[in-house]
Protein backbone atom coordinates (compact mmCIF):
# COMPACT_ATOMS: atom_id res chain seq x y z
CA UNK A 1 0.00 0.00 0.00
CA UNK A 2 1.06 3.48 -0.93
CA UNK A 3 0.24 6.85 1.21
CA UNK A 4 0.66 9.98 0.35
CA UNK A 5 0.57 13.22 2.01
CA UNK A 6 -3.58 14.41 2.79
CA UNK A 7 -4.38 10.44 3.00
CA UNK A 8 -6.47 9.29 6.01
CA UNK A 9 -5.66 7.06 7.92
CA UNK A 10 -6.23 4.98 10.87
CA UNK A 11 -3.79 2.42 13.14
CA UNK A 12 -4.05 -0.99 13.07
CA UNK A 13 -3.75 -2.06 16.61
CA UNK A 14 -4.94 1.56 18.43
CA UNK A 15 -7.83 3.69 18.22
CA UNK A 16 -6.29 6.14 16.16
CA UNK A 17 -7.31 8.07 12.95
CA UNK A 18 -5.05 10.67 11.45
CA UNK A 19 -4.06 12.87 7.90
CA UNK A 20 -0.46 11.62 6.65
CA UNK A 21 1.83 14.72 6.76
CA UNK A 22 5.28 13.25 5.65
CA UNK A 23 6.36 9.80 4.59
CA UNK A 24 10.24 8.88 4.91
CA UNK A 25 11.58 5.50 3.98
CA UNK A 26 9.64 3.20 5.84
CA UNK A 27 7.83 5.69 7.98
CA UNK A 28 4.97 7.80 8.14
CA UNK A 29 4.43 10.68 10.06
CA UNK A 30 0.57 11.17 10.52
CA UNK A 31 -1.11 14.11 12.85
CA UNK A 32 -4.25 12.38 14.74
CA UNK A 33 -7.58 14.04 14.87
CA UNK A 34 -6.19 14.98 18.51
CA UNK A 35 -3.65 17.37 16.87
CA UNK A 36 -0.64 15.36 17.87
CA UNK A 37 2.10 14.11 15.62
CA UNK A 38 3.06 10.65 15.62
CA UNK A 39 5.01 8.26 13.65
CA UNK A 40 3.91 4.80 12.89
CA UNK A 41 5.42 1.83 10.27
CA UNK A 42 3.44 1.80 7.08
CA UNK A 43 2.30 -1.85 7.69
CA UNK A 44 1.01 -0.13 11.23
CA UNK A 45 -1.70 1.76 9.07
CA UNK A 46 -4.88 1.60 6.69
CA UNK A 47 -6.19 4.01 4.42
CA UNK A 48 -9.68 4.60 5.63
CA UNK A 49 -11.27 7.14 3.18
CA UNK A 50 -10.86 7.28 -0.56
CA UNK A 51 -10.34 11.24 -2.20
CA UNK A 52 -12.68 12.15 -4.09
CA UNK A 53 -10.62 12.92 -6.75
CA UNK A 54 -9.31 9.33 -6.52
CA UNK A 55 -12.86 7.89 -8.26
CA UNK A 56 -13.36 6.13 -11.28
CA UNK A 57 -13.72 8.90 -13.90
CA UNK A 58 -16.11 6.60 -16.83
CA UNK A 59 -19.12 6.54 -14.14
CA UNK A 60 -22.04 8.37 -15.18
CA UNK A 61 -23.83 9.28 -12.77
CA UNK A 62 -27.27 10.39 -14.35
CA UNK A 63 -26.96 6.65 -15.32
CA UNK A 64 -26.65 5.42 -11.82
CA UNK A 65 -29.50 7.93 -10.86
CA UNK A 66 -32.09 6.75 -13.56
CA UNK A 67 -31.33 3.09 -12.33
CA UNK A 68 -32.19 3.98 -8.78
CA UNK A 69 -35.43 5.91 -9.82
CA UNK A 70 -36.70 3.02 -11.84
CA UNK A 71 -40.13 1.47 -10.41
CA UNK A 72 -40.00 -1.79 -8.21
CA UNK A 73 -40.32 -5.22 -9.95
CA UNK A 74 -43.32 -6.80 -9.30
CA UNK A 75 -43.13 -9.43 -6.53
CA UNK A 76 -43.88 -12.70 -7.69
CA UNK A 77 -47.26 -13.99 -5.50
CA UNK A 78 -46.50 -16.84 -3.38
CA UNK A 79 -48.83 -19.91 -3.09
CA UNK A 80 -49.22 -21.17 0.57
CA UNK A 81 -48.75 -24.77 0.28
CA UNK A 82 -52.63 -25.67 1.62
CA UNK A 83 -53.73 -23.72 -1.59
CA UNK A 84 -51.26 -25.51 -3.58
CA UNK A 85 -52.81 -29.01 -2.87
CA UNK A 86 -56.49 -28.08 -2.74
CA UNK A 87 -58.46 -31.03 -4.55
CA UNK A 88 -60.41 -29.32 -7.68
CA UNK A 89 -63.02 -31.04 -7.06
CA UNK A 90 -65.54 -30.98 -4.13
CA UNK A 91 -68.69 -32.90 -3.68
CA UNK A 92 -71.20 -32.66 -0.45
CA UNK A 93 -73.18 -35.42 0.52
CA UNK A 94 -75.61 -33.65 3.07
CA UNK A 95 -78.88 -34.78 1.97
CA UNK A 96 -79.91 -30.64 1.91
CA UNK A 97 -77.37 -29.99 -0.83
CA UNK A 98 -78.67 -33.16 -2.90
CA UNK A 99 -82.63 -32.31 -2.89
CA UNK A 100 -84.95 -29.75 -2.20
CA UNK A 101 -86.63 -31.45 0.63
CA UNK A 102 -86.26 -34.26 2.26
CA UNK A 103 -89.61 -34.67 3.61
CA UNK A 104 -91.40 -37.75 3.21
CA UNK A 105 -87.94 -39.43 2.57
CA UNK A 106 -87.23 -42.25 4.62
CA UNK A 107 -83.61 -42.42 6.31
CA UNK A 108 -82.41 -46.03 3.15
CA UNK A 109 -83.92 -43.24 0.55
CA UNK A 110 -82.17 -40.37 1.45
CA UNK A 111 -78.81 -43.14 1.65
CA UNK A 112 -79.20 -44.70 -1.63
CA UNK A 113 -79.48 -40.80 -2.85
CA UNK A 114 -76.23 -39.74 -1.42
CA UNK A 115 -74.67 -43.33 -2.53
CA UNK A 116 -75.78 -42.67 -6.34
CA UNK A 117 -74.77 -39.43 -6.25
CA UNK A 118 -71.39 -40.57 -4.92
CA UNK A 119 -71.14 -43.30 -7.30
CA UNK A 120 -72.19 -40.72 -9.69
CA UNK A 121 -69.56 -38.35 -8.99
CA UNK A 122 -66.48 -40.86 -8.85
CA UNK A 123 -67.47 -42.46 -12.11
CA UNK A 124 -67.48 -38.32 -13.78
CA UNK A 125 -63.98 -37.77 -11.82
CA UNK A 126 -62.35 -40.91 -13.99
CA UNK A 127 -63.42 -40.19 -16.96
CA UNK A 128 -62.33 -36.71 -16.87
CA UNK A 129 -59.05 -37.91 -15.01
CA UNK A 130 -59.58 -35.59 -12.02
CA UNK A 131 -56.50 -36.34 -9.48
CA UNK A 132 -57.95 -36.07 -6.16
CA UNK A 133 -61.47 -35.64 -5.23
CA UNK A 134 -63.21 -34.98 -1.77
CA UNK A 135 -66.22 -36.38 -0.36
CA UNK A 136 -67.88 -34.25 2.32
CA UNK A 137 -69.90 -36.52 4.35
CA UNK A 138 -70.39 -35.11 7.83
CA UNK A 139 -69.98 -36.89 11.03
CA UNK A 140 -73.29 -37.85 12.47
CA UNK A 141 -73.79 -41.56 13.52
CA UNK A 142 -71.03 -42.47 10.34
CA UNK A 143 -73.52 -44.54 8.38
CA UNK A 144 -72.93 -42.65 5.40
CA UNK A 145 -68.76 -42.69 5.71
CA UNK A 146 -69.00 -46.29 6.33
CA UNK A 147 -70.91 -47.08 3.05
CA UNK A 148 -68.65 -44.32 1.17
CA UNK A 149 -65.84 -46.48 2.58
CA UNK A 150 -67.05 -49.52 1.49
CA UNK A 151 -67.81 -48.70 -2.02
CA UNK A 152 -64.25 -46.79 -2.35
CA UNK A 153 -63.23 -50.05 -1.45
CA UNK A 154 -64.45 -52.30 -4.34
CA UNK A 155 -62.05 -49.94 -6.81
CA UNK A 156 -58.31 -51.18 -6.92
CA UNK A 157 -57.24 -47.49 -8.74
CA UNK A 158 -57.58 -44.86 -5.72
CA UNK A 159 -56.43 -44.48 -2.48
CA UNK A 160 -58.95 -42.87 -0.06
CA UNK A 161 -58.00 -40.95 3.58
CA UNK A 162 -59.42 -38.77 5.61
CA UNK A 163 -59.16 -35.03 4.40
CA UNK A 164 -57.43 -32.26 5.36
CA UNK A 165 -58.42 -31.50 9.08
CA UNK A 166 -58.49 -28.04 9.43
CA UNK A 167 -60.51 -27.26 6.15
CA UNK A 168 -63.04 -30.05 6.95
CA UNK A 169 -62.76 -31.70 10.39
CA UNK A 170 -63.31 -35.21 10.40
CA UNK A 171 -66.33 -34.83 7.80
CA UNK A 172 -64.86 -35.68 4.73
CA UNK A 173 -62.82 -38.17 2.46
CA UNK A 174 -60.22 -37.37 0.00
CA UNK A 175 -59.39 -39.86 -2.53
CA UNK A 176 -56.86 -39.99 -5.18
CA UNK A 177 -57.00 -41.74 -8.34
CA UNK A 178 -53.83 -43.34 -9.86
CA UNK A 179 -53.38 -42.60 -13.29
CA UNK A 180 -52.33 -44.84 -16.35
CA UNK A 181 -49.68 -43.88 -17.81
């Protein structure tokens, strides 16, 4: 490293910052912010503070101006991951979403309507090779989840697990057909 006379500088191992005033072979004479004169080693010091005059002279700075003035990028939207694995396709079983009324419907009717329906609904999702379907079937006495079960069993292409607990509770099943390749 090279100083020169008007550098500043600060020691290496002392809390000391100075302006070089002379520089002799091997030494340099530096007067502290304190006012005091001192002489150090050059490997004793660090130039701390660049002259102006000592900056690159091809920067434009209008250049560097424009670039700081230009408008933000737009921040890409982040999908949470419960959004990124929501099934696409829904179906509720409650016998009110199914029919207008249920009156005069005996409890195997309103059963056999929610199992066609089902059936209905899984037999539309495989044809149009839907991924992942969910059955919301409420919890009541579990009649209904036990004969969803039961048919979901008698196909050897899906898997079928409870859904996602905090969007449903324990009211629903997911299943997920395997495609063919």
């Amino acid at each position: 490293m090279e100083l020169k006379i008007g550098d500043k500088v600060a020691v290496l191992d002392d809390v000391l910052e100075g302006v070089v005033v002379k520089v002799q072979a091997g030494s340099v004479y530096i007067e502290t912010t304190d006012g005091f004169e001192m002489e150090f080693a050059i490997e004793e010091l660090v130039k701390i503070e660049t002259p102006i005059e000592a900056l690159p002279e091809d920067v434009d700075f209008e250049e560097v101006i424009k670039e700081k003035k230009l408008p933000p990028k737009p921040k890409s939207q982040r999908v949470k991951p419960k959004e990124r694995n929501l099934p696409p396709m829904e179906v509720d079983l409650h016998i009110e979403k199914l029919t207008h009324s249920s009156r005069g419907m005996s409890n195997y009717d309103m059963l056999n309507l929610q199992m066609e329906t089902a059936k209905r609904q899984l037999d539309f999702a495989m044809r149009k090779r839907i991924q992942k379907i969910v059955f919301i079937h409420g919890v009541g006495e579990g009649v209904l989840k036990a004969e969803l079960d039961f048919l979901l069993g008698r196909y050897d292409n899906l898997k079928f697990y409870d859904a996602d607990y905090q969007k449903y509770g324990l009211g629903a099943t997911e299943v997920y057909f395997f495609q063919n390749a």
